[in-house]
N, C-alpha and C. Protein backbone atom coordinates (compact mmCIF):
# COMPACT_ATOMS: atom_id res chain seq x y z
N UNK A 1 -50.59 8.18 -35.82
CA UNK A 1 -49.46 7.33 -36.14
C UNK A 1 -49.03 6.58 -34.89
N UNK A 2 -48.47 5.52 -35.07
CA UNK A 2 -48.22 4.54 -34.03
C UNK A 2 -46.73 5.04 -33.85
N UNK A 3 -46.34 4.53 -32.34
CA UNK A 3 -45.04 4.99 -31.84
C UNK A 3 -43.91 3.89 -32.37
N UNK A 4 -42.58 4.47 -32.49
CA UNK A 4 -41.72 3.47 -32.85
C UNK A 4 -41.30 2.34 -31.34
N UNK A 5 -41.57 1.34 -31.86
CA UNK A 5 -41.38 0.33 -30.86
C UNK A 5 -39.81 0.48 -30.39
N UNK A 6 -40.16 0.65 -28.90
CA UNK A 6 -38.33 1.22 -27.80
C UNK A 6 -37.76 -0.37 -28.17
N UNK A 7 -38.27 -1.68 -28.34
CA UNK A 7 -36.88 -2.75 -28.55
C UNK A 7 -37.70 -3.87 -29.90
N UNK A 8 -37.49 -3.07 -30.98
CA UNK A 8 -37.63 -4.15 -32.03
C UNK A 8 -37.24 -5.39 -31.79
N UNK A 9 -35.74 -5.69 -31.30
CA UNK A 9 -35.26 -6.83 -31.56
C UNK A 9 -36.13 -7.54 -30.38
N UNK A 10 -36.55 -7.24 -29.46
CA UNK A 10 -37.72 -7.87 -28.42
C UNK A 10 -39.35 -8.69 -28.92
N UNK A 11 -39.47 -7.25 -29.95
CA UNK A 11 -40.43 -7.72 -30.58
C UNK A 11 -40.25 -9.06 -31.61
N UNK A 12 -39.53 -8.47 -32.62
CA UNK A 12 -39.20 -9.50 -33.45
C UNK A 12 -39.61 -11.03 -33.12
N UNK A 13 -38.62 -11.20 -31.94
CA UNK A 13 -38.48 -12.46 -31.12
C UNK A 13 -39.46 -13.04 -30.84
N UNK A 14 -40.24 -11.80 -30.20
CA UNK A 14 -42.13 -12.65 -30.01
C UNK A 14 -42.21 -13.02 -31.34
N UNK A 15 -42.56 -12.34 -32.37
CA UNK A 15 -42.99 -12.83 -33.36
C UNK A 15 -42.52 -14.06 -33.86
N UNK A 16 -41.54 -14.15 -34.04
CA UNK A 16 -40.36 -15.71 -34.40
C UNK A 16 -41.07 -16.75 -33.85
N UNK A 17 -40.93 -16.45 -32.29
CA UNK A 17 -41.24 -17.43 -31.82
C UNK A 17 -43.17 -17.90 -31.66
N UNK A 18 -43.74 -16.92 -31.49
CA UNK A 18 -45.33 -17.17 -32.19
C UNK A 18 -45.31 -17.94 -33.18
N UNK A 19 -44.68 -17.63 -34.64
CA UNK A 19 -44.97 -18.06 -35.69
C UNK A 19 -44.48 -19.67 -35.67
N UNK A 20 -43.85 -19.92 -34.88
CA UNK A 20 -43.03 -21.55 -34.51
C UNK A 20 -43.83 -21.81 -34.33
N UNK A 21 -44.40 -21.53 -32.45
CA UNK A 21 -45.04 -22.46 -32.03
C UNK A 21 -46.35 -22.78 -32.70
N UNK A 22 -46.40 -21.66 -33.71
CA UNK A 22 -47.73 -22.06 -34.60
C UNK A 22 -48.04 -22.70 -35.17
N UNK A 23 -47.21 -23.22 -35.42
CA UNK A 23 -46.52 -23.97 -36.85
C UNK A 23 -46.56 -23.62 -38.29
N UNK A 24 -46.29 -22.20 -38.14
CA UNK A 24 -46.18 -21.30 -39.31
C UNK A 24 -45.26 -21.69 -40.23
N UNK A 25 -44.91 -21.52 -41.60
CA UNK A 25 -43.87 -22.04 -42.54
C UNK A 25 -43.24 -20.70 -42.84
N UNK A 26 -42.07 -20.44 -42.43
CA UNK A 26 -41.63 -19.10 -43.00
C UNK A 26 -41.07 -19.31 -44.57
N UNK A 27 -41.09 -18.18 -45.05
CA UNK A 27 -40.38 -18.63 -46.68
C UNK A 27 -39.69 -17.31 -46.95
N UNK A 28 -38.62 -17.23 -47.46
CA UNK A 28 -37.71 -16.74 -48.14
C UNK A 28 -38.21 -16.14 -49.55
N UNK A 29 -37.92 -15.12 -49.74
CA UNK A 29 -38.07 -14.66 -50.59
C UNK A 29 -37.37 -15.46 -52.56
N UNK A 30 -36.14 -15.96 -51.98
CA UNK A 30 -35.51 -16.63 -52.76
C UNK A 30 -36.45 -17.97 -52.74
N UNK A 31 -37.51 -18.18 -51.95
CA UNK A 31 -37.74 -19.39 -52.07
C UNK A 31 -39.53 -19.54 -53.20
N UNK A 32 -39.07 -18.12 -53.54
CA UNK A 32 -40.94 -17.76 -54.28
C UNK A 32 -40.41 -17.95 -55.99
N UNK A 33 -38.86 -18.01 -55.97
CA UNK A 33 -38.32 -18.03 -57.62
C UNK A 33 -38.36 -18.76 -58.32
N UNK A 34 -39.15 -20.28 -57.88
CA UNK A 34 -40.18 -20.87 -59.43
C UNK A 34 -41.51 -20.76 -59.67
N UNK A 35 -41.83 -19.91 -58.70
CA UNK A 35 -43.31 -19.35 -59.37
C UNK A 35 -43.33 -17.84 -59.78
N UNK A 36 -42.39 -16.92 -59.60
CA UNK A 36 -42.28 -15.92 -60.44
C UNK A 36 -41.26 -15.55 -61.87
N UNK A 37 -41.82 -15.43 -63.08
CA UNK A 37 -41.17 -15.40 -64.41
C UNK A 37 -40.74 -13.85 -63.95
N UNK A 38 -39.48 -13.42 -63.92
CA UNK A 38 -38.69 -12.30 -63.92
C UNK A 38 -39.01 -11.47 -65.47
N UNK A 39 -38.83 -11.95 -66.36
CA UNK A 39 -38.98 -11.15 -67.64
C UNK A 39 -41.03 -10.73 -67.76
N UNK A 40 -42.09 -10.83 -66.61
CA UNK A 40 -42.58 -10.61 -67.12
C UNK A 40 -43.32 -9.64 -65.94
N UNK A 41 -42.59 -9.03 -65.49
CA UNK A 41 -43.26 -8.01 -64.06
C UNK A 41 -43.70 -6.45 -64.96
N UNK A 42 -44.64 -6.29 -63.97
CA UNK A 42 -45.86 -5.31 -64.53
C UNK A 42 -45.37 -3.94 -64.79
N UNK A 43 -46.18 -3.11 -65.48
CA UNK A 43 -45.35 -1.99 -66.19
C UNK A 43 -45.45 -0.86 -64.40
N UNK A 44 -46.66 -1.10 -63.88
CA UNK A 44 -47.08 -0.90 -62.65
C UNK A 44 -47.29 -1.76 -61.40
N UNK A 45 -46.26 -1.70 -60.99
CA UNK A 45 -46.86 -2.79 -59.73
C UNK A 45 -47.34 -2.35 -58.92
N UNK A 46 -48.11 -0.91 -58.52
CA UNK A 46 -49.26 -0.77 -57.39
C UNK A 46 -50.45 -0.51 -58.15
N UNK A 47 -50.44 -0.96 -59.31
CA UNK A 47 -51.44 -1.05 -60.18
C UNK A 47 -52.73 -1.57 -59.68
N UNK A 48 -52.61 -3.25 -59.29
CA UNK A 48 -53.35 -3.86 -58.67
C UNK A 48 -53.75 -3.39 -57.51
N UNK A 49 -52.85 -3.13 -56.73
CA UNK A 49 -53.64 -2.48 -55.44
C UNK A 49 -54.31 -1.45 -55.17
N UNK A 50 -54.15 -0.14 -56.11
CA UNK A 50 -54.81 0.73 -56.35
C UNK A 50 -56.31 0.33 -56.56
N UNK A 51 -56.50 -0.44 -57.55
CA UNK A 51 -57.76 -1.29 -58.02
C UNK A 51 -58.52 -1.80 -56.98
N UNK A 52 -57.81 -2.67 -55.94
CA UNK A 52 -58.55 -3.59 -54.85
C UNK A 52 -58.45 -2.19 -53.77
N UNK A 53 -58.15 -1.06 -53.35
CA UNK A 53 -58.54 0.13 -52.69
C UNK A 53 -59.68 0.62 -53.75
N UNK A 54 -59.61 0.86 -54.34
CA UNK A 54 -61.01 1.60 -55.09
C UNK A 54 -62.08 0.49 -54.99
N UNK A 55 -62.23 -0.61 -55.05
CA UNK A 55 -62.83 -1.63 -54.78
C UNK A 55 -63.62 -1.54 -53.83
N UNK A 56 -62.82 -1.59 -53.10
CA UNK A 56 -62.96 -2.05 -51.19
C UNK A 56 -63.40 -0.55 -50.61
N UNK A 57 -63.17 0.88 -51.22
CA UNK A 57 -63.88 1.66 -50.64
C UNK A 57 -65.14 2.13 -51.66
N UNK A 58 -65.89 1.34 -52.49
CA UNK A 58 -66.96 1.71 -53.06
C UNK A 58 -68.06 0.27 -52.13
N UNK A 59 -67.52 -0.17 -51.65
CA UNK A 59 -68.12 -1.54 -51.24
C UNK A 59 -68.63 -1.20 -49.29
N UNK A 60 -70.08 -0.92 -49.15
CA UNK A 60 -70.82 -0.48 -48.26
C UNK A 60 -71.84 -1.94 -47.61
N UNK A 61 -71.38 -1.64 -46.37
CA UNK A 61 -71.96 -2.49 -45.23
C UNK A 61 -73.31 -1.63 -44.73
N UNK A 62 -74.93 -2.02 -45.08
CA UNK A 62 -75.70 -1.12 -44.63
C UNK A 62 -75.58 -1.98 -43.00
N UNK A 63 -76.04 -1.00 -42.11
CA UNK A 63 -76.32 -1.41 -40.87
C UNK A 63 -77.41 -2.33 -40.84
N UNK A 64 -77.38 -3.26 -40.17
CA UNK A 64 -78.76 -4.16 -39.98
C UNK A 64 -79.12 -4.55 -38.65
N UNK A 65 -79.96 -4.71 -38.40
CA UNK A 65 -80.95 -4.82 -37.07
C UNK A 65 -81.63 -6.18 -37.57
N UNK A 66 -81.50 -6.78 -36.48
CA UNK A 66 -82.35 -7.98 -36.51
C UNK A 66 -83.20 -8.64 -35.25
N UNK A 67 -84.40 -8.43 -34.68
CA UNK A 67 -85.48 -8.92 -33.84
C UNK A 67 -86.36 -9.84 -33.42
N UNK A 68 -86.35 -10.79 -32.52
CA UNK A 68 -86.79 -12.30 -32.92
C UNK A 68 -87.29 -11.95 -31.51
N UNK A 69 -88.88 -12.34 -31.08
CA UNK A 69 -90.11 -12.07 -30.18
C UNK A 69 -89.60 -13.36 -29.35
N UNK A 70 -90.05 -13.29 -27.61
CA UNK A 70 -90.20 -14.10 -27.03
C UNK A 70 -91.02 -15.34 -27.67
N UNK A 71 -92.23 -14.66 -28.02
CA UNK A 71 -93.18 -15.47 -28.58
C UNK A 71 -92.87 -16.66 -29.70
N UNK A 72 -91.79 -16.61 -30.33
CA UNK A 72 -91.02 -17.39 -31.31
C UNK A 72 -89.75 -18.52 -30.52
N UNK A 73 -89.38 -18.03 -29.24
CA UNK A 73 -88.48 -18.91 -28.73
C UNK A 73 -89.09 -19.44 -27.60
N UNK A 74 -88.68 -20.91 -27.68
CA UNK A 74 -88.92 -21.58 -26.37
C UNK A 74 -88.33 -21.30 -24.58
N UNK A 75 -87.88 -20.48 -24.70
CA UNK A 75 -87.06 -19.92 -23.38
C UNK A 75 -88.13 -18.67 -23.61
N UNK A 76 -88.96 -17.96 -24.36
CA UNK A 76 -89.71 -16.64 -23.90
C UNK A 76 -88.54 -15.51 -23.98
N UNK A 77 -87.92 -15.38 -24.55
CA UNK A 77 -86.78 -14.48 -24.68
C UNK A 77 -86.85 -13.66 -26.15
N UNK A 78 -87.19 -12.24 -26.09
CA UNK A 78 -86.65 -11.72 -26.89
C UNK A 78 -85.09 -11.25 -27.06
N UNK A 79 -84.86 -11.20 -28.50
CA UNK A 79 -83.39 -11.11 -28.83
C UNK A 79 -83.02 -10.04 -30.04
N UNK A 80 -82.12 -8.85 -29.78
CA UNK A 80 -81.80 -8.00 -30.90
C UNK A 80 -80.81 -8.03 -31.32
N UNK A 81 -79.85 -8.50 -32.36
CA UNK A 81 -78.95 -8.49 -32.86
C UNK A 81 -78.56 -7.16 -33.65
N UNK A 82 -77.72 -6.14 -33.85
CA UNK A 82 -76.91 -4.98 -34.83
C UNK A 82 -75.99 -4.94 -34.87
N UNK A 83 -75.59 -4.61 -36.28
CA UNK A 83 -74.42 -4.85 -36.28
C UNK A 83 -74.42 -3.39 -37.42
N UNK A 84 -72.79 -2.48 -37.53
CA UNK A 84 -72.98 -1.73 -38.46
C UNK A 84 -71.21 -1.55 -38.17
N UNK A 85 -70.60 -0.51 -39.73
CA UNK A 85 -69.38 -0.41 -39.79
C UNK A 85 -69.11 0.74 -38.78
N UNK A 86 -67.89 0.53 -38.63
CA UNK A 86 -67.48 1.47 -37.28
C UNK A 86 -66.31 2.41 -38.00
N UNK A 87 -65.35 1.66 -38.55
CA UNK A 87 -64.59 1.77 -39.53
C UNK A 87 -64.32 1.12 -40.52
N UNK A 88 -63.45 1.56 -41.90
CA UNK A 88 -63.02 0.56 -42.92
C UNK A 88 -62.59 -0.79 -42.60
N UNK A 89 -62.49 -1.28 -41.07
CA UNK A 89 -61.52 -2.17 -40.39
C UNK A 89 -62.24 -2.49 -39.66
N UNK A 90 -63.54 -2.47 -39.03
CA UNK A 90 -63.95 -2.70 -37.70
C UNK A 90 -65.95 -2.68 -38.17
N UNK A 91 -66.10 -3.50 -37.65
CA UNK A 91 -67.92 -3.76 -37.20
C UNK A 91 -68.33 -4.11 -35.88
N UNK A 92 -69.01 -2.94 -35.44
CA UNK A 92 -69.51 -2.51 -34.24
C UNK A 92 -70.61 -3.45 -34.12
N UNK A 93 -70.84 -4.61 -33.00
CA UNK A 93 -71.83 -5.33 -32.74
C UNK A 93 -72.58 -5.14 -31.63
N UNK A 94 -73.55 -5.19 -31.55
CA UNK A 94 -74.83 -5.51 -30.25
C UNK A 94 -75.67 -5.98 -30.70
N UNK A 95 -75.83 -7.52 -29.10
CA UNK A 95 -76.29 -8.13 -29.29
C UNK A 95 -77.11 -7.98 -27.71
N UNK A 96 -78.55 -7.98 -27.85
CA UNK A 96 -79.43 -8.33 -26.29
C UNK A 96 -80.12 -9.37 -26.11
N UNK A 97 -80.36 -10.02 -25.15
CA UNK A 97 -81.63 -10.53 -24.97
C UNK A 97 -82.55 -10.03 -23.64
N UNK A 98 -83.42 -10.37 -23.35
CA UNK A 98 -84.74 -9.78 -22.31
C UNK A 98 -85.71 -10.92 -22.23
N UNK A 99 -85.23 -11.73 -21.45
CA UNK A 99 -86.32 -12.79 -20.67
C UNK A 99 -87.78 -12.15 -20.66
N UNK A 100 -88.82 -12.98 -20.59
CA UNK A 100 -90.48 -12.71 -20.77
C UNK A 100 -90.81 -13.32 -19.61
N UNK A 101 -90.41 -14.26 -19.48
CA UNK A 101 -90.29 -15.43 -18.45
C UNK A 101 -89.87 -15.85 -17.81
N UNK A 102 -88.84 -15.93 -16.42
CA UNK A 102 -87.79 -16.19 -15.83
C UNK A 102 -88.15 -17.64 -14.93
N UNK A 103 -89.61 -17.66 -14.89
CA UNK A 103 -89.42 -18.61 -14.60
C UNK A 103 -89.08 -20.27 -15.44
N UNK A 104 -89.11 -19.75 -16.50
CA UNK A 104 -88.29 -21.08 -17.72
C UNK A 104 -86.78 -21.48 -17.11
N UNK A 105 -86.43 -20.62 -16.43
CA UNK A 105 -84.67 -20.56 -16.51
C UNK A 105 -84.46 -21.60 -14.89
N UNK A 106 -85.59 -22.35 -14.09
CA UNK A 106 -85.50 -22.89 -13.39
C UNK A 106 -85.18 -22.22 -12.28
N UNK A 107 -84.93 -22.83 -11.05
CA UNK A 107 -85.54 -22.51 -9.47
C UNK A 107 -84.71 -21.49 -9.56
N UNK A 108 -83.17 -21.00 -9.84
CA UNK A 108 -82.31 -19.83 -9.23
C UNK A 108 -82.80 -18.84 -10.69
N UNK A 109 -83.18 -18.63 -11.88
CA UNK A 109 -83.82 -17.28 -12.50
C UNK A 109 -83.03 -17.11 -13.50
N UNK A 110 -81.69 -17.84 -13.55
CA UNK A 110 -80.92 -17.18 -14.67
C UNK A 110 -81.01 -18.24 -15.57
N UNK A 111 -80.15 -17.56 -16.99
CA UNK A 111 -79.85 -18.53 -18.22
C UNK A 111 -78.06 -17.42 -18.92
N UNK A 112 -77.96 -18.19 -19.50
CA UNK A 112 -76.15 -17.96 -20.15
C UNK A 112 -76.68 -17.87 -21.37
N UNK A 113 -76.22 -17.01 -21.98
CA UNK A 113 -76.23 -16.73 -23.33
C UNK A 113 -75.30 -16.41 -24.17
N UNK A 114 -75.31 -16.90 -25.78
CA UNK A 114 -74.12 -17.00 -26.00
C UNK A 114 -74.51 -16.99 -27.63
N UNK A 115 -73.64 -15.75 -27.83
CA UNK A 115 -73.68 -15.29 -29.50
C UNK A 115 -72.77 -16.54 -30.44
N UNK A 116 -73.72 -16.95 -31.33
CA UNK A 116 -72.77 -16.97 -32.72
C UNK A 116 -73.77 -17.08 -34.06
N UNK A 117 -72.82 -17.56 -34.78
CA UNK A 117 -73.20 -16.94 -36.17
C UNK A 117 -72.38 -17.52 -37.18
């Protein structure tokens, strides 16, 4: 369990002011009352969420590995990408590469590399 924050009203403030400079739209609760019909709220309202938790924990991330040969890239570089769940919240990544060739990378040996996806 997380500790109770020693100055809410400190925090708060960050937040306020984050959400400004964000240009976040705050809304009021009073301000959601022409899109909700009052006479027609659910016999269960954690109904739904119960549903999207049973959902979301039958729903499996296999780990995957992925390997691409110097021999396939023009820099001579092999590359391993994995990725797998760490937690319900979190995916654990590694990513390598391993030059074949250094001399591709010109007179000083190196090259920058740079994940995306």
């Amino acid at each position: 369990m997380g500790q109770a924050d020693p100055n809410p009203d400190v925090t708060f403030g960050k937040t306020v002011a984050y959400l400004k400079s964000n240009d976040y739209r705050v809304l009021a609760l009073r301000d959601l009352e022409p899109f909700v019909h009052p006479d027609l709220a659910p016999d269960d309202p954690m109904a739904i969420v119960r549903q999207r938790q049973r959902r979301m924990a039958t729903r499996h991330l296999p780990p995957m590995r992925m390997l691409t040969l110097g021999k396939d890239s023009p820099w001579a570089v092999d590359s391993m990408f994995h990725y797998s769940l760490a937690a319900s919240n979190a995916v654990d990544f590694e990513f390598q590469c391993v030059p074949r060739d250094v001399g591709r990378f010109g007179r000083r040996g190196y090259g920058v590399f740079f994940f995306a996806n």
